[in-house]
N, C-alpha and C. Protein backbone atom coordinates (compact mmCIF):
# COMPACT_ATOMS: atom_id res chain seq x y z
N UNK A 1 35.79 146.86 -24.94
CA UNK A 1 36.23 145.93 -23.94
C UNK A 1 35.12 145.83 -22.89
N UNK A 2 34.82 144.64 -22.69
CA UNK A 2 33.42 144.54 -21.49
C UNK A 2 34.69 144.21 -20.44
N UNK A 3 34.01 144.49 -19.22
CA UNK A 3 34.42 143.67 -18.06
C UNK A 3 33.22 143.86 -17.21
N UNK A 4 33.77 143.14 -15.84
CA UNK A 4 32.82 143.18 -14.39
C UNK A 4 33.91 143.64 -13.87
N UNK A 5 32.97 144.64 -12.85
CA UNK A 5 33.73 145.14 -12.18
C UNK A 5 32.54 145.47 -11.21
N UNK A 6 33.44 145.14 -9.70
CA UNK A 6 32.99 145.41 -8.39
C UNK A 6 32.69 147.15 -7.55
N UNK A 7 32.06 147.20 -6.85
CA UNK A 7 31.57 148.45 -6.32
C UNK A 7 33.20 149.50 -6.08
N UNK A 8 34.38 148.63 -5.44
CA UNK A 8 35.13 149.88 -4.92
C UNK A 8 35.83 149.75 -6.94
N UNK A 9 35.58 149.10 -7.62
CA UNK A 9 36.55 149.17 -8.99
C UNK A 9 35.84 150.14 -9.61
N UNK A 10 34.20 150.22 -9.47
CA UNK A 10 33.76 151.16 -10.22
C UNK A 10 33.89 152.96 -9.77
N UNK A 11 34.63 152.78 -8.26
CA UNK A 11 34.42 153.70 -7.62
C UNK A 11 36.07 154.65 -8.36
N UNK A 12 36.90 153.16 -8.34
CA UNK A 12 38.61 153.73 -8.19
C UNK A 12 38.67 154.10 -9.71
N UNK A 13 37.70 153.28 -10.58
CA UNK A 13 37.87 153.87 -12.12
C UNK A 13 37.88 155.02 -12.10
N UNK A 14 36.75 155.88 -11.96
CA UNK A 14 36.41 157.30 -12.21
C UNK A 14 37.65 157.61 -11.53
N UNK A 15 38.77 158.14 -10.83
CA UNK A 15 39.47 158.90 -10.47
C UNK A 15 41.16 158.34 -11.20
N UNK A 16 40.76 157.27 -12.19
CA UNK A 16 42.13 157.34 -13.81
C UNK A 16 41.89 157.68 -14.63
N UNK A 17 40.31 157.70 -14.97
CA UNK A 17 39.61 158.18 -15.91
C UNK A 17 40.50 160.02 -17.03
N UNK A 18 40.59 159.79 -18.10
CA UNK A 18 41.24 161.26 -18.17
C UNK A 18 40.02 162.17 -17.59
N UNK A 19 40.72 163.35 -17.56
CA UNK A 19 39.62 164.91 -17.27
C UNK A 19 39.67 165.32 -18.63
N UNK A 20 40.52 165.08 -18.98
CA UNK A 20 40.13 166.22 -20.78
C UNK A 20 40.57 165.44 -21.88
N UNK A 21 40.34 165.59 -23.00
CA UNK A 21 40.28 164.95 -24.31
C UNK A 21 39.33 165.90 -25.62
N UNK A 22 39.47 165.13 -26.44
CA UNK A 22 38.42 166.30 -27.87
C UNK A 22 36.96 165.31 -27.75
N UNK A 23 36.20 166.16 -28.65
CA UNK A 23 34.54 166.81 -27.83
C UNK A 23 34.64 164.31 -27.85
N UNK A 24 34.77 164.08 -28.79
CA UNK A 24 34.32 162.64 -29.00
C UNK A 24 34.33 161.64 -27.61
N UNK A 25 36.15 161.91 -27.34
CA UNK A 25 36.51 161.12 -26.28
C UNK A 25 35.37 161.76 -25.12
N UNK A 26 35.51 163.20 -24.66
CA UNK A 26 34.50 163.37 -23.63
C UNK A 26 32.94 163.33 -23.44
N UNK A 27 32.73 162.79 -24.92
CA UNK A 27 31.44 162.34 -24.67
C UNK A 27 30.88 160.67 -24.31
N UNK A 28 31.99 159.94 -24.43
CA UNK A 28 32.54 159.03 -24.25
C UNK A 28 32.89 158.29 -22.82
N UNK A 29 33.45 159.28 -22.05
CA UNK A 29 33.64 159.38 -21.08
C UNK A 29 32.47 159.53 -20.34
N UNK A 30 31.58 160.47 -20.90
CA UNK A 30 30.25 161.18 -20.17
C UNK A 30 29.43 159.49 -20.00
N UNK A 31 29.18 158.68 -20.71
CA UNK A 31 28.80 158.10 -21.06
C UNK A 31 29.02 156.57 -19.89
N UNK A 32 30.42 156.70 -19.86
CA UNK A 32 30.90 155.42 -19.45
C UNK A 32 31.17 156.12 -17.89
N UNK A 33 30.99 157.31 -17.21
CA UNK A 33 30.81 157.63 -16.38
C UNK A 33 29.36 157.77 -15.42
N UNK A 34 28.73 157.38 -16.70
CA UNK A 34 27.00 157.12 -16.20
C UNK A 34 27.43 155.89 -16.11
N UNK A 35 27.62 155.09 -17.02
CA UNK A 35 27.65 153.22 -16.33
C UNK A 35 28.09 152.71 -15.24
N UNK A 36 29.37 153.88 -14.98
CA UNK A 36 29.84 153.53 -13.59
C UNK A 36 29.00 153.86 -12.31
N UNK A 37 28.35 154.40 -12.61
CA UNK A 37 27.27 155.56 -11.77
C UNK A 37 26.66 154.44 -10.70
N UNK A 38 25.97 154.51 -9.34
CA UNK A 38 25.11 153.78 -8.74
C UNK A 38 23.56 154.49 -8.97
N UNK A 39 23.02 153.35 -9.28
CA UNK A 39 21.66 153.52 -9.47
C UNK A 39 21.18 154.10 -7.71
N UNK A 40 19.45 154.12 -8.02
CA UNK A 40 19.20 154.69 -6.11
C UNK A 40 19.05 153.15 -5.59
N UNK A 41 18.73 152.60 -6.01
CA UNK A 41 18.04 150.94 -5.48
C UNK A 41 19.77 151.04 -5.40
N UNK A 42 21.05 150.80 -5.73
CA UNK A 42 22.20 150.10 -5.37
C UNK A 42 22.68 151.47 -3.67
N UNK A 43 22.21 152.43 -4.07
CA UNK A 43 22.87 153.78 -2.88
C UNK A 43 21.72 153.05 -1.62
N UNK A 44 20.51 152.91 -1.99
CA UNK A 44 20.24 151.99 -0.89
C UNK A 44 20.68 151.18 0.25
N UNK A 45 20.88 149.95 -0.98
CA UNK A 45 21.10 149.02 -0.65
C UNK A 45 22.77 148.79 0.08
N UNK A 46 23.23 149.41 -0.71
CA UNK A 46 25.03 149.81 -0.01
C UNK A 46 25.12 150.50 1.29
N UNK A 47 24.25 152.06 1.21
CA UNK A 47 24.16 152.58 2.31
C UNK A 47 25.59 153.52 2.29
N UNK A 48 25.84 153.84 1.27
CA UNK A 48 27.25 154.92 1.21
C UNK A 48 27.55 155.87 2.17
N UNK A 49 28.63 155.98 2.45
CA UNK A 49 29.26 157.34 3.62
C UNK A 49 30.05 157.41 3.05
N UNK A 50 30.20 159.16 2.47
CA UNK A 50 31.62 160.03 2.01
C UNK A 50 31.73 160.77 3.15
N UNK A 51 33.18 160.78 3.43
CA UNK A 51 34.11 161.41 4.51
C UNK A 51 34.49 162.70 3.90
N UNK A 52 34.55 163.86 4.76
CA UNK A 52 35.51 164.97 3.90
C UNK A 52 36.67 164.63 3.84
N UNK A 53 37.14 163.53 4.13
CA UNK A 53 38.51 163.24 3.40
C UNK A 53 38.45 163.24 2.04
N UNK A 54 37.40 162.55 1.64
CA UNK A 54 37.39 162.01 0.31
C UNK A 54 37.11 161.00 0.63
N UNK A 55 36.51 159.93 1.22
CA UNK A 55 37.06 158.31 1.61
C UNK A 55 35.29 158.04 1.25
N UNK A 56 35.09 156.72 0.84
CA UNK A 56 33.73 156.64 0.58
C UNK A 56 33.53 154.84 1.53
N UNK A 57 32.63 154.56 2.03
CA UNK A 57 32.34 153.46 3.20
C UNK A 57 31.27 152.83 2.40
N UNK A 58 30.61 151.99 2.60
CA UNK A 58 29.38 151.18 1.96
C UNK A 58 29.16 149.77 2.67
N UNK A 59 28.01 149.29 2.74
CA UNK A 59 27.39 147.86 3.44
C UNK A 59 28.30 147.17 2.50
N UNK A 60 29.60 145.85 2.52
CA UNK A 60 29.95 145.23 1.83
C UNK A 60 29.33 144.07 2.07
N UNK A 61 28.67 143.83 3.11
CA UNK A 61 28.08 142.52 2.73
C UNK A 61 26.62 142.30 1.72
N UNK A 62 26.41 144.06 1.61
CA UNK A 62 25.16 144.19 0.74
C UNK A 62 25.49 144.33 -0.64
N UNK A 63 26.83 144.30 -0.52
CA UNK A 63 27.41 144.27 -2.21
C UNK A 63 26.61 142.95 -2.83
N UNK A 64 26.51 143.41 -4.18
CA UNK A 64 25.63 142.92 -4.94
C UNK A 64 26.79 142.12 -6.28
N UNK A 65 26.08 141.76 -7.57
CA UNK A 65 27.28 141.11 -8.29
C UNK A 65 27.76 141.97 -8.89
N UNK A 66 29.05 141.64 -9.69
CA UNK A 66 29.86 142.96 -10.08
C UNK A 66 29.20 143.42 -11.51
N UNK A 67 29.15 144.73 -12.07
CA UNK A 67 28.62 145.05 -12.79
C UNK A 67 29.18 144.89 -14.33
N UNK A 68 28.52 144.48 -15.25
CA UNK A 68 29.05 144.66 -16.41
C UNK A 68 29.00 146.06 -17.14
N UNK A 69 30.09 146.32 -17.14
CA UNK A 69 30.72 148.07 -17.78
C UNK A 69 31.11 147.28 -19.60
N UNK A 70 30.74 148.29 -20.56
CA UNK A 70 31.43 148.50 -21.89
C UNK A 70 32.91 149.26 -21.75
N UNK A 71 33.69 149.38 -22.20
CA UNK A 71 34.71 150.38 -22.06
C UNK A 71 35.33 150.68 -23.72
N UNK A 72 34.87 151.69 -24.33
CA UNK A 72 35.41 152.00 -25.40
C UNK A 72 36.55 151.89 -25.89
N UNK A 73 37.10 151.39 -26.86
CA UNK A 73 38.80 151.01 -27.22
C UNK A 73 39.83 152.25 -26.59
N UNK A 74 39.01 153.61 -27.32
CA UNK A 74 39.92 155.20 -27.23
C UNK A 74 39.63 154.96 -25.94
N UNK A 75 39.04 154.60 -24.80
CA UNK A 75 39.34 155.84 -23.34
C UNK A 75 40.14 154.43 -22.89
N UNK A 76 40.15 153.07 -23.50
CA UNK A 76 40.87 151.64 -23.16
C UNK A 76 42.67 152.44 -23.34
N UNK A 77 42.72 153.04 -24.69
CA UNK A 77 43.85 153.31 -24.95
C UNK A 77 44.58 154.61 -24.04
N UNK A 78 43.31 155.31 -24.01
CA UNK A 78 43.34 156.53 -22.87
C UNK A 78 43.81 156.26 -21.74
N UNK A 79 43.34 155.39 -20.82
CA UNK A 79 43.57 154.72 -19.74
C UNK A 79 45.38 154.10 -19.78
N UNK A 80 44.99 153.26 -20.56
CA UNK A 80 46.88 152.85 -20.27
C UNK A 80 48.14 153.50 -20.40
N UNK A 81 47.54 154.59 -21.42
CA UNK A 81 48.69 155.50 -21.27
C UNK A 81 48.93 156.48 -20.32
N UNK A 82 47.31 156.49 -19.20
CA UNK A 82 47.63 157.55 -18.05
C UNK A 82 48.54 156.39 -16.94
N UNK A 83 47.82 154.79 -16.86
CA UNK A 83 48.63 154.01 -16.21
C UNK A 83 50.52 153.82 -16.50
N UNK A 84 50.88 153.88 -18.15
CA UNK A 84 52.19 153.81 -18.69
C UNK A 84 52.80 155.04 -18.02
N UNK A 85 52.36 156.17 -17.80
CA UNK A 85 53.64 157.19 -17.12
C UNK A 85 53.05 157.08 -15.76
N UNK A 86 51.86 156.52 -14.86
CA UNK A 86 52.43 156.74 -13.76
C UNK A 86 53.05 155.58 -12.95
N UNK A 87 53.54 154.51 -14.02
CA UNK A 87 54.22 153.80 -13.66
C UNK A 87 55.48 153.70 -13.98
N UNK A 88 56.03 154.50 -15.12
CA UNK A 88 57.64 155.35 -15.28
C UNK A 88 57.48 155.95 -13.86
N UNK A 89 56.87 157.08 -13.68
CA UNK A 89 57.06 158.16 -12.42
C UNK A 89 56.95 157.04 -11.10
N UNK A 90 57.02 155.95 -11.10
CA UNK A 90 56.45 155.31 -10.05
C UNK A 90 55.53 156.06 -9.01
N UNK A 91 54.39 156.17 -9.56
CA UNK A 91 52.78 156.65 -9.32
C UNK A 91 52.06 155.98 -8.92
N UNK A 92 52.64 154.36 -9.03
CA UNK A 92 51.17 154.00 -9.09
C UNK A 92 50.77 153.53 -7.76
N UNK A 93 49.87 153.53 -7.70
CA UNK A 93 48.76 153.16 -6.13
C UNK A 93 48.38 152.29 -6.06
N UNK A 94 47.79 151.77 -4.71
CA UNK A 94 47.28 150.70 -4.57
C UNK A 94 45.36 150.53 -5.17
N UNK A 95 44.84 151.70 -5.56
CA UNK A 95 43.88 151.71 -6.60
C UNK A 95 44.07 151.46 -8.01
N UNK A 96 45.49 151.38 -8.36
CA UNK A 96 45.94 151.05 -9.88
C UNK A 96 46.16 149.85 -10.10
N UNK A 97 46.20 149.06 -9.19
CA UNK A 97 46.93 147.79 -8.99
C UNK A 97 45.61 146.94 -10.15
N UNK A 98 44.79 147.00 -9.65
CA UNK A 98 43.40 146.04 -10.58
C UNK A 98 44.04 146.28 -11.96
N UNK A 99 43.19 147.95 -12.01
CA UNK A 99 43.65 147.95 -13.53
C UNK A 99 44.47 147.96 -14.51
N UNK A 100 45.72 148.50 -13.64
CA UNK A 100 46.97 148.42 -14.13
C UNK A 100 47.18 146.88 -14.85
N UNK A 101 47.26 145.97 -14.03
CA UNK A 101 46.56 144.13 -14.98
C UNK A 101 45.82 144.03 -15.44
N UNK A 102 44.31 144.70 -15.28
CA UNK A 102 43.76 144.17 -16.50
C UNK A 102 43.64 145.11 -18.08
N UNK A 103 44.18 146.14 -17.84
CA UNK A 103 44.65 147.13 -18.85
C UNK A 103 45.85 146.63 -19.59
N UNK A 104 46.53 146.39 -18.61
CA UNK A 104 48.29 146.13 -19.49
C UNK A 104 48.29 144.83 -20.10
N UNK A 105 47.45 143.97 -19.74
CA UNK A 105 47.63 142.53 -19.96
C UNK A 105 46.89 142.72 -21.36
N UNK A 106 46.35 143.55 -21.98
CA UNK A 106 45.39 143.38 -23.17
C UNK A 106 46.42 144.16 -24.27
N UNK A 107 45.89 143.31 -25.69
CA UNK A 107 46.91 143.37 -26.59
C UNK A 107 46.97 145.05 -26.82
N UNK A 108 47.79 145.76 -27.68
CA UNK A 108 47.72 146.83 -28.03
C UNK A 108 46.30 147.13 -28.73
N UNK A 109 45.78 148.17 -28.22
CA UNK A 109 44.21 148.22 -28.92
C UNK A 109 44.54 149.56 -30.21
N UNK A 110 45.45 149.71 -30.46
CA UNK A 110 45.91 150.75 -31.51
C UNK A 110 46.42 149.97 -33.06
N UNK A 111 46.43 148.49 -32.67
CA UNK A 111 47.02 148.09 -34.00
C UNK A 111 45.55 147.78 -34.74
């Protein structure tokens, strides 16, 4: 699955992303966690501030165009099923909201 995706989408991915899976999926992950990655020319140009909250800040008017990410079918299928229970548990956040649509809206990637 390609998409574009913008600076805070690439930011909110990594934290639905699973943490564990077998050696394939996490290499997989390793992988599509570099794509999400900011180059130094984009940490530049953004100008990032992490808070010890956790909270991350950036130049948005220096935002640049949104990036084209690959996303492998397995961490595609990975993904919706971490979105499918935390939306039973009503979990979900206002960082789920993107993907939660553009994840759920896509056909079953298992058939």
């Amino acid at each position: 699955m390609k998409v574009e995706l913008t600076v805070k989408q690439r930011i909110n991915l990594q934290s639905i992303l699973p943490a564990q899976g077998d050696f394939l999926t996490m290499k997989m992950l390793r992988v599509l966690r570099e794509d999400l990655s900011f180059s130094q020319k984009e940490h530049e140009l953004l100008k990032f501030k992490q808070y010890p909250n956790g909270s991350v800040e950036w130049d948005s008017k220096a935002e640049s165009e949104k990036k084209k990410i690959e996303i492998p079918e397995t961490i595609v299928n990975s993904v919706k099923e971490i979105l499918e229970r935390a939306n039973a548990a009503k979990k979900i956040t206002e960082a789920h909201l993107d993907f939660y649509e553009m994840f759920m809206s896509l056909e079953d990637q298992t058939e």
